[in-house]
Protein backbone atom coordinates (compact mmCIF):
# COMPACT_ATOMS: atom_id res chain seq x y z
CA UNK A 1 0.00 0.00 0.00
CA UNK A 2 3.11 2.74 0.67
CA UNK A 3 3.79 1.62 -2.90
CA UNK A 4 0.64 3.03 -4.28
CA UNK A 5 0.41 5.97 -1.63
CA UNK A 6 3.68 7.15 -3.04
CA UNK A 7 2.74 7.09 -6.70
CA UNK A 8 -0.33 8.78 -6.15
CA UNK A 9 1.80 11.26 -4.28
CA UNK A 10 4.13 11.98 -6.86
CA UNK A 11 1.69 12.08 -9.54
CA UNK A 12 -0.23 14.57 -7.18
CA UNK A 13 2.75 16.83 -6.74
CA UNK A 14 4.18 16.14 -9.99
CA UNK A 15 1.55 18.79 -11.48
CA UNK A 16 2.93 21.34 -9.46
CA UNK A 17 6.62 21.01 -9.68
CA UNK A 18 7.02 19.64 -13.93
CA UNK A 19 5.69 22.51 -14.94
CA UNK A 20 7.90 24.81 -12.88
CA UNK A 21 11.12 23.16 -13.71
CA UNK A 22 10.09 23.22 -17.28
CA UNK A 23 9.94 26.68 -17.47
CA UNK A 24 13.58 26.58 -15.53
CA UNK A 25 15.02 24.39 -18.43
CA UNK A 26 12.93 26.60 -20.88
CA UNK A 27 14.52 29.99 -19.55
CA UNK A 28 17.86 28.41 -19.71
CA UNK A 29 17.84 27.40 -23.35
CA UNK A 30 16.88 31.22 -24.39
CA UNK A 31 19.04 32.67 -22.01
CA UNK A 32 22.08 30.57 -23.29
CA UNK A 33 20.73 31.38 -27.33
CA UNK A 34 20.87 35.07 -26.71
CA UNK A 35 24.22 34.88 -24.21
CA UNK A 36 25.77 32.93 -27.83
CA UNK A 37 24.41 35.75 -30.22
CA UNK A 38 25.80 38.81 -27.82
CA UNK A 39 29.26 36.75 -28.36
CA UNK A 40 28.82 36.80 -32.05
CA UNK A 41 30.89 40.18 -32.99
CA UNK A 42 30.25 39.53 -36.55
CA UNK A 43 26.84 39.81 -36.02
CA UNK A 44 26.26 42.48 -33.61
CA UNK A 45 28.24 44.13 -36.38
CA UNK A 46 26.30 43.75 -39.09
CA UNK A 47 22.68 44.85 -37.29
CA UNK A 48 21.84 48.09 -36.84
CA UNK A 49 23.07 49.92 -32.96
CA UNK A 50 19.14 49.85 -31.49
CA UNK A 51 18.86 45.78 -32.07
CA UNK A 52 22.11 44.84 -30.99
CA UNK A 53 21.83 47.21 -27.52
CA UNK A 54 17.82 45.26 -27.71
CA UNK A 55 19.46 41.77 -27.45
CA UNK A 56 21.87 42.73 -25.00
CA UNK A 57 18.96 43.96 -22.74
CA UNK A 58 17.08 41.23 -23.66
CA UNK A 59 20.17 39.11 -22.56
CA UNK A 60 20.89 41.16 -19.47
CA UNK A 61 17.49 40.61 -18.51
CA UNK A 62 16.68 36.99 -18.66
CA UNK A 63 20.07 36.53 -16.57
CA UNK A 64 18.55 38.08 -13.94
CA UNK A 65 15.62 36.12 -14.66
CA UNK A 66 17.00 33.06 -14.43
CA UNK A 67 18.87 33.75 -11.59
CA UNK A 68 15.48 34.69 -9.48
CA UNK A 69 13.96 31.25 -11.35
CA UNK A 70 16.78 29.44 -9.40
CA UNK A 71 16.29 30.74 -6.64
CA UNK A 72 12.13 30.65 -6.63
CA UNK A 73 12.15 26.97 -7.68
CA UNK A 74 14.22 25.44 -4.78
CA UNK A 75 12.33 27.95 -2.29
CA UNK A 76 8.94 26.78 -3.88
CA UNK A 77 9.83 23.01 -3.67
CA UNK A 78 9.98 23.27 -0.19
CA UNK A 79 7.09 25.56 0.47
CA UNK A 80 4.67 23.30 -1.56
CA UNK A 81 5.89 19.85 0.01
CA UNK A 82 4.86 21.25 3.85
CA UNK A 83 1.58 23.23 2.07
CA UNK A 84 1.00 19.69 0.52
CA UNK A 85 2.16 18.19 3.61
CA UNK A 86 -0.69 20.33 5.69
CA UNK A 87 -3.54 20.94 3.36
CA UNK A 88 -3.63 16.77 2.17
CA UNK A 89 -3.88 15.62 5.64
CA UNK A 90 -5.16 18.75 7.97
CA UNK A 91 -7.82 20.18 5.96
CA UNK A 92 -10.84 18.87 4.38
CA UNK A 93 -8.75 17.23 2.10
CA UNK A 94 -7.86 15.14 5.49
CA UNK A 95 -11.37 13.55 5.44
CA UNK A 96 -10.50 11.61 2.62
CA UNK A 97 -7.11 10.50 3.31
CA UNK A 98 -8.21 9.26 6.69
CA UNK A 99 -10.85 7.00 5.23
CA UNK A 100 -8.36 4.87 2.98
CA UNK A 101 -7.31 2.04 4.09
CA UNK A 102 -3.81 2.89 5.65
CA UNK A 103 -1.93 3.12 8.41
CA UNK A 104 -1.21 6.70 9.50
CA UNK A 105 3.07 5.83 9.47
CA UNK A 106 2.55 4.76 5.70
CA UNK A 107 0.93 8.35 5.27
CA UNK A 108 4.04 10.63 6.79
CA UNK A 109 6.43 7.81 5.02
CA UNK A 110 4.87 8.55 1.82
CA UNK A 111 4.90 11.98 2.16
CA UNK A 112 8.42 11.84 3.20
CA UNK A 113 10.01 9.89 0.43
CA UNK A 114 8.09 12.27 -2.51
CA UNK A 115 9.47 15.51 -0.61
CA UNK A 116 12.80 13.87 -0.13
CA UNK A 117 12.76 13.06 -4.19
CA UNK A 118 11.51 16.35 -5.32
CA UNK A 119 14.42 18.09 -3.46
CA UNK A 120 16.58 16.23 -4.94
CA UNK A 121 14.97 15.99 -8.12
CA UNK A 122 15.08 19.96 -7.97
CA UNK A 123 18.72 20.24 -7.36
CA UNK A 124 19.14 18.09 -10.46
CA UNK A 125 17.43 20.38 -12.51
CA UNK A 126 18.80 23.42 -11.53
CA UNK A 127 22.44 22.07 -11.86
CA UNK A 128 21.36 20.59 -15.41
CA UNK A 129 20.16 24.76 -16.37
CA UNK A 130 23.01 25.64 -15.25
CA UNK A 131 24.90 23.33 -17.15
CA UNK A 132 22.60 24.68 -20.52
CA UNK A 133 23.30 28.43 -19.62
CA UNK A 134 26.82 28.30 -19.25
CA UNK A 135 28.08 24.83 -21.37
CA UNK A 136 31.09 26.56 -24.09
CA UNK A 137 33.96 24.27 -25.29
CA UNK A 138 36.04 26.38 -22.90
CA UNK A 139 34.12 25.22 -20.12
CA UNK A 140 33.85 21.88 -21.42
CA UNK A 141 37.84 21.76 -21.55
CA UNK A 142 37.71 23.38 -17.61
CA UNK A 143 36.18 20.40 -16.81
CA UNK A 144 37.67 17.76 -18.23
CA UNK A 145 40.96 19.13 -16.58
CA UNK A 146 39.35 19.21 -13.66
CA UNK A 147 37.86 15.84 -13.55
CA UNK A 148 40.98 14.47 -14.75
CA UNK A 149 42.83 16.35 -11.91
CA UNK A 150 40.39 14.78 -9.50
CA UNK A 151 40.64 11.20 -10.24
CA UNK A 152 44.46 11.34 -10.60
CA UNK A 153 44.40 12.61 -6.85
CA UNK A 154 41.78 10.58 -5.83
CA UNK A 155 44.36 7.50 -7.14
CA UNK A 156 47.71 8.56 -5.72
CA UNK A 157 46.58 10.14 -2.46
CA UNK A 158 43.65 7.50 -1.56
CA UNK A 159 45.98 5.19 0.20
CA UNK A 160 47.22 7.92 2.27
CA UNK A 161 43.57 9.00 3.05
CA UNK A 162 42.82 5.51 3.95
CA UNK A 163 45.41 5.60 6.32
CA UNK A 164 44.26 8.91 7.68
CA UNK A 165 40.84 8.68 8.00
CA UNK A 166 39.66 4.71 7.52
CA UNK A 167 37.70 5.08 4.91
CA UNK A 168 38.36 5.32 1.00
CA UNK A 169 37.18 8.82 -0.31
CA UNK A 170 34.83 7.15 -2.38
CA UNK A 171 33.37 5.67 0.53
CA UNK A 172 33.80 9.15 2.70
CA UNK A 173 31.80 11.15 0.14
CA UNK A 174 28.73 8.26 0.65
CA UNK A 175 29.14 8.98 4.59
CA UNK A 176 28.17 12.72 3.99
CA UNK A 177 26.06 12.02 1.30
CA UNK A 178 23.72 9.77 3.79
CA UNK A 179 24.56 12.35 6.36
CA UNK A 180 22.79 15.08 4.54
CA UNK A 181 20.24 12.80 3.66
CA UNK A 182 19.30 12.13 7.57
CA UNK A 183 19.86 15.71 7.86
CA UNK A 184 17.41 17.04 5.17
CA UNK A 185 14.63 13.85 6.73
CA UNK A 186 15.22 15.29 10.17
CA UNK A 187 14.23 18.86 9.12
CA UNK A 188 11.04 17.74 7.01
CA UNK A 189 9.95 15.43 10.07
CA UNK A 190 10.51 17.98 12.68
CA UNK A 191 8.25 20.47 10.36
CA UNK A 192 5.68 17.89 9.81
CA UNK A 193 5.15 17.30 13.72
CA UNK A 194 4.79 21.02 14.23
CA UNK A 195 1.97 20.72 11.84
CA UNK A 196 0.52 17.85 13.38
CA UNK A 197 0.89 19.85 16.74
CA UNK A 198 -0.12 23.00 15.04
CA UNK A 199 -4.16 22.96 16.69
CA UNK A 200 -2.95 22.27 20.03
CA UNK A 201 -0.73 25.42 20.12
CA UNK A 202 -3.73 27.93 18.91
CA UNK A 203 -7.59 26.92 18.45
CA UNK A 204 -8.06 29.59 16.01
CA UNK A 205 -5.65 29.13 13.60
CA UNK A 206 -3.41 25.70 12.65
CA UNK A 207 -1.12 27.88 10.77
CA UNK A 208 0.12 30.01 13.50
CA UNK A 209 0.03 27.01 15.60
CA UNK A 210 2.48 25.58 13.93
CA UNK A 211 4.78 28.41 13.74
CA UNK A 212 4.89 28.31 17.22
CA UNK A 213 4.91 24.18 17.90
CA UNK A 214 8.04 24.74 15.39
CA UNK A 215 9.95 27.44 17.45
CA UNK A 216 9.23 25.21 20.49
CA UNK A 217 10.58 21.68 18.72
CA UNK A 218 13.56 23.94 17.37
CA UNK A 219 14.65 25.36 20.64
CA UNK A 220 13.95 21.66 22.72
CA UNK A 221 16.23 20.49 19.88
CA UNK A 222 18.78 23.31 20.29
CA UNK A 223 18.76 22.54 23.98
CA UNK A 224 18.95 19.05 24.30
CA UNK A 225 21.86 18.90 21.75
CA UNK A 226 23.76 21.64 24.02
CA UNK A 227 23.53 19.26 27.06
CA UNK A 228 24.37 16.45 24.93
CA UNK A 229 27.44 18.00 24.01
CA UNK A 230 27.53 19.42 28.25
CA UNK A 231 27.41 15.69 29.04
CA UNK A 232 30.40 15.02 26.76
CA UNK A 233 32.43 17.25 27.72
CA UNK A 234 32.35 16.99 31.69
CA UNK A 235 30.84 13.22 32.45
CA UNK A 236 33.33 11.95 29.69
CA UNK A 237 36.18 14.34 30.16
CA UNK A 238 38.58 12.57 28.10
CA UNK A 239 36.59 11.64 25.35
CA UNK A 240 37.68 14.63 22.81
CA UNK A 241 40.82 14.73 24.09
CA UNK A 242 41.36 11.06 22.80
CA UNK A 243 39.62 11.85 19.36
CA UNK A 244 41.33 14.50 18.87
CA UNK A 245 44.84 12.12 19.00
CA UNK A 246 43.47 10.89 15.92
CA UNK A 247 42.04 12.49 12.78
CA UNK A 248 40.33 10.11 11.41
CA UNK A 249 38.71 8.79 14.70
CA UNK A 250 37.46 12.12 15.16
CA UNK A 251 36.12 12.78 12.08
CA UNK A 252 34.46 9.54 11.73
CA UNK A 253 33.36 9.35 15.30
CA UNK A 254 31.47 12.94 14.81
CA UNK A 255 30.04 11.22 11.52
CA UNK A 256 28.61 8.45 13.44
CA UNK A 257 27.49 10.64 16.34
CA UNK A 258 25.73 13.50 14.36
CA UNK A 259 24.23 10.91 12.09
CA UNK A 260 22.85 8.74 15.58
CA UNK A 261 21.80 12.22 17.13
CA UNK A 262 19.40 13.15 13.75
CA UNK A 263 18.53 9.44 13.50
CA UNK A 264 17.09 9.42 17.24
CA UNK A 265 15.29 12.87 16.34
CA UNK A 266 13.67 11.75 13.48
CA UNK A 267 12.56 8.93 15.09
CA UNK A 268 10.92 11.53 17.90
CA UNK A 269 9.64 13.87 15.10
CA UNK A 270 8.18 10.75 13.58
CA UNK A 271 6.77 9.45 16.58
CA UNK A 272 5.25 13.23 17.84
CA UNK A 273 3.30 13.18 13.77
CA UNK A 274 2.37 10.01 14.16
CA UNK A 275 0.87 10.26 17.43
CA UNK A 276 -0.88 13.68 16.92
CA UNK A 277 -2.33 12.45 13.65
CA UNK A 278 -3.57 9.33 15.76
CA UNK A 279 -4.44 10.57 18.52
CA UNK A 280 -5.37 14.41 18.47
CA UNK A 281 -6.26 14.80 15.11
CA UNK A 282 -8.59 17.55 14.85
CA UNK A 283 -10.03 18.47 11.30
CA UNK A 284 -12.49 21.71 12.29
């Protein structure tokens, strides 16, 4: 059943975010077309003064249009996955949801995998404009250089990082990939349970609710890292001090911890939704 909940979500949401990336990739290709004709001396010679200084407006101007378009499509991704978030499941839309045949942990799961994918999805597309925009042999060259560079480094100094750290760099980028990852889940979850929470924080508006349910999940958060890291430092006096004798213990040691520490907070963020939505749901 998360199977289907998922593809109806994505289809849902997928009406909402296509066409906006479209127009992304759209402004991208025109803004690279008229970027290529500014370059062209020969031509900007051979038109008359008023239409070449008209393309270079026109050129100036859908740079700073694209550049606003980047910037208003990752914004709007994550504004429309909490308003889908809130208005599927805590308005009258909730009615319906509620009366399929699901358990309310497949319904924040499903909600969390499509808002995880669009993210990403998002970042995708706006490196692949960017790659439209500003692609030139010159660039192309930059980056096979580059690349090249890389993977000769990543060959002769692996061993050495191995050594270093414990871990191949291959291996180390995966550990903060998947560290972002829990990252980015523990930030949607902690939103979604100051949603959940949002009617028990004001009776007259959800909304404003769950501004302040949010403030007050932030803050606990905030705090009960700081005597995390309180408890660390005096209970377990000598446990930086025998990281820090080793680079790679450290590093890999705060890897493991901040990954456990969001881990354990999704898992209360997950718990709070699921419970509210259980529990204290309240529709009106």
């Amino acid at each position: 059943m998360l199977g289907k909940l998922l593809k109806h979500e994505i289809s849902a949401t997928a009406r909402m975010f296509i066409p906006m990336y479209v127009v992304l990739i759209i402004t991208s290709v025109v803004g690279k077309f008229f970027i290529w004709l500014t370059s062209k001396e020969a031509f900007i010679d051979s038109v008359p003064e008023s239409f070449a200084m008209l393309v270079s407006a026109l050129s100036s101007i859908l740079t700073i249009l694209y550049s606003i378009l980047i910037v208003a499509v990752l914004v709007a991704t994550f504004i429309f996955i909490v308003m889908r978030f809130y208005k599927n499941l805590f308005t009258d839309e909730g009615y319906l949801m509620f009366t399929l045949p699901v358990k309310t942990p497949s319904l924040i799961v499903s909600k969390l995998i499509s808002a995880v994918l669009w993210i990403l999805f998002s970042l995708v597309i706006v490196i692949i404009s960017l790659v439209v925009i500003f692609y030139s042999g010159e660039i192309a060259n930059m980056l096979k250089e580059f690349w090249s560079s890389l993977t000769d480094y990543v060959a002769r100094e692996n061993f050495n990082f191995k050594d270093t750290y414990h871990v191949s760099m291959p291996t180390f980028a995966v550990e903060l990939i998947i560290l972002m990852l829990i990252a980015l889940c523990a930030n949607l979850l902690m939103i979604y349970s100051a949603i959940a929470m949002g009617s028990k924080f004001s009776s007259k508006s959800r909304v404003s609710g769950a501004v302040k349910a949010y403030l007050v999940i932030y803050i606990t958060t905030q705090i009960a890292t700081s005597i995390l890291m309180y408890i660390l430092f005096t209970v377990v006096p000598d446990f930086f001090g025998a990281l820090s004798e080793n680079q790679g213990d450290a590093i890999q040691s705060t890897i493991i911890s901040t990954g456990s520490i969001n881990i354990v907070f999704c898992g209360i963020y997950f718990y709070i939704t699921n419970f509210f939505m259980k529990k204290r749901l309240n529709l009106d």
